[in-house]
Protein backbone atom coordinates (compact mmCIF):
# COMPACT_ATOMS: atom_id res chain seq x y z
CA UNK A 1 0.00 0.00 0.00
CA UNK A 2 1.60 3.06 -0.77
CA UNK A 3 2.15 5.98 1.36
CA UNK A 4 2.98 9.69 0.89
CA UNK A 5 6.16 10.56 2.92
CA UNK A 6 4.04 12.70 5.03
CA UNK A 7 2.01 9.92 6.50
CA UNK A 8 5.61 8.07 6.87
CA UNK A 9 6.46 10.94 9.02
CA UNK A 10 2.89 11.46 10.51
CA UNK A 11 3.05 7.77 11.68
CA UNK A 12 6.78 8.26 13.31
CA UNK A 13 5.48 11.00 15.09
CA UNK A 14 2.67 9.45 16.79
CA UNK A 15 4.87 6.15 17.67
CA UNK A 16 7.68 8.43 19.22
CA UNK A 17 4.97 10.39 21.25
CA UNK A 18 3.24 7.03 21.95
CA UNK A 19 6.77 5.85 23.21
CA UNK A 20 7.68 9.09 24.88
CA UNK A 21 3.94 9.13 27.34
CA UNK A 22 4.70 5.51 27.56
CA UNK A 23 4.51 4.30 31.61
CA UNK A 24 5.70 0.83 32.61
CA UNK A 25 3.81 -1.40 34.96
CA UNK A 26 4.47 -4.09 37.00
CA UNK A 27 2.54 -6.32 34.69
CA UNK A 28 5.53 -5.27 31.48
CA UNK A 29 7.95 -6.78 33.03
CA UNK A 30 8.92 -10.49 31.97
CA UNK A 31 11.51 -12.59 34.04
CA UNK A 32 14.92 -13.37 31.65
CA UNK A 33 14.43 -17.00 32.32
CA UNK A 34 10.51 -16.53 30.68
CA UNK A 35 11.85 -14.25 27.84
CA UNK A 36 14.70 -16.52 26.84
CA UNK A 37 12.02 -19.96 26.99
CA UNK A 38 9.58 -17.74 24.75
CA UNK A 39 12.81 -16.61 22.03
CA UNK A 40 13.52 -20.42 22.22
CA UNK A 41 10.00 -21.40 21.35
CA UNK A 42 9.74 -18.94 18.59
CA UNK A 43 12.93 -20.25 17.16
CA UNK A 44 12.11 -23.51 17.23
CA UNK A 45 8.88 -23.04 15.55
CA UNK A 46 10.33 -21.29 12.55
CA UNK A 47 12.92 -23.80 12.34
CA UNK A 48 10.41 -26.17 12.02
CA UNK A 49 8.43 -24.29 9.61
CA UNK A 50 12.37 -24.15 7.73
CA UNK A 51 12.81 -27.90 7.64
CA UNK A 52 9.32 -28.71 6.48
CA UNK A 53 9.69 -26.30 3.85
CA UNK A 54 12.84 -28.13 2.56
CA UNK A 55 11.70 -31.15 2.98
CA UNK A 56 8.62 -30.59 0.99
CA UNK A 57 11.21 -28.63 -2.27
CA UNK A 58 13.65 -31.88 -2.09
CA UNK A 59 10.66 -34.13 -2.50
CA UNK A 60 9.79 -32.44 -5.47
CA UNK A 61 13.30 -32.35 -6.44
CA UNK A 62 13.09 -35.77 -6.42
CA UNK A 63 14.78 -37.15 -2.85
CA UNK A 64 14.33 -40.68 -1.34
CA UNK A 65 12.81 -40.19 2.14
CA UNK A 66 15.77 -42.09 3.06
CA UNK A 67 18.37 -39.39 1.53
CA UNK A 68 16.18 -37.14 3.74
CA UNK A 69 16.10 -38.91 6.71
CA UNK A 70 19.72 -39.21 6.90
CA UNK A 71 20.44 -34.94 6.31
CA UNK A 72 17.59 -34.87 9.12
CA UNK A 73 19.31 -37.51 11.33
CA UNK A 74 16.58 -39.83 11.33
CA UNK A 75 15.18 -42.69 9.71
CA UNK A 76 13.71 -42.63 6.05
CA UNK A 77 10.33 -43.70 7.98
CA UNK A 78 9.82 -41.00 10.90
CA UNK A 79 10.91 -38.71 8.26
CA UNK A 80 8.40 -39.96 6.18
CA UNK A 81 5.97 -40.11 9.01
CA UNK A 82 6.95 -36.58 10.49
CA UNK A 83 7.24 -34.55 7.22
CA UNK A 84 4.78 -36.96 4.68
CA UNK A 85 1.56 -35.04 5.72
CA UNK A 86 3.19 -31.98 4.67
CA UNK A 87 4.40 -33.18 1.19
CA UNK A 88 0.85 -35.16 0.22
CA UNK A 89 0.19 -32.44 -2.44
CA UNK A 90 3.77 -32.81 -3.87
């Protein structure tokens, strides 16, 4: 969608006044032990999104289940059982 450069600027100005009035409460703050188990969760998710997406491109490149078992570290059949439901429309 594009935008003029004076709603660009319009919109900067509200978020720095939004972040300027800004007032913290008790209920902001997360522990570091909580924040790290959440970045950890989030990364594993979209690493899992990653593999699933390669796994479905190399089965229509052709790959054995069993070539892709062994770059996942597993066998060709939890591969197949992990990653197959994914791949059905391939």
């Amino acid at each position: 969608m594009p935008r003029s450069v004076q709603e660009i600027l319009d919109h900067a100005d509200e978020l720095a006044k939004r972040f300027e009035d800004y007032e913290p409460s008790p209920d902001d703050e997360v522990a570091v032990a909580e924040h790290l188990l959440r970045r950890a969760a989030l990364a594993r998710a979209r690493s899992e999104r990653q593999i699933s997406e390669a796994v479905e491109a190399a089965r229509r490149a052709g790959l054995s289940w069993k070539r892709i078992g062994t770059e996942l570290g597993i066998t060709a059949q939890a591969a197949q059982q992990r990653y197959g439901p994914v791949t059905r429309s391939v």
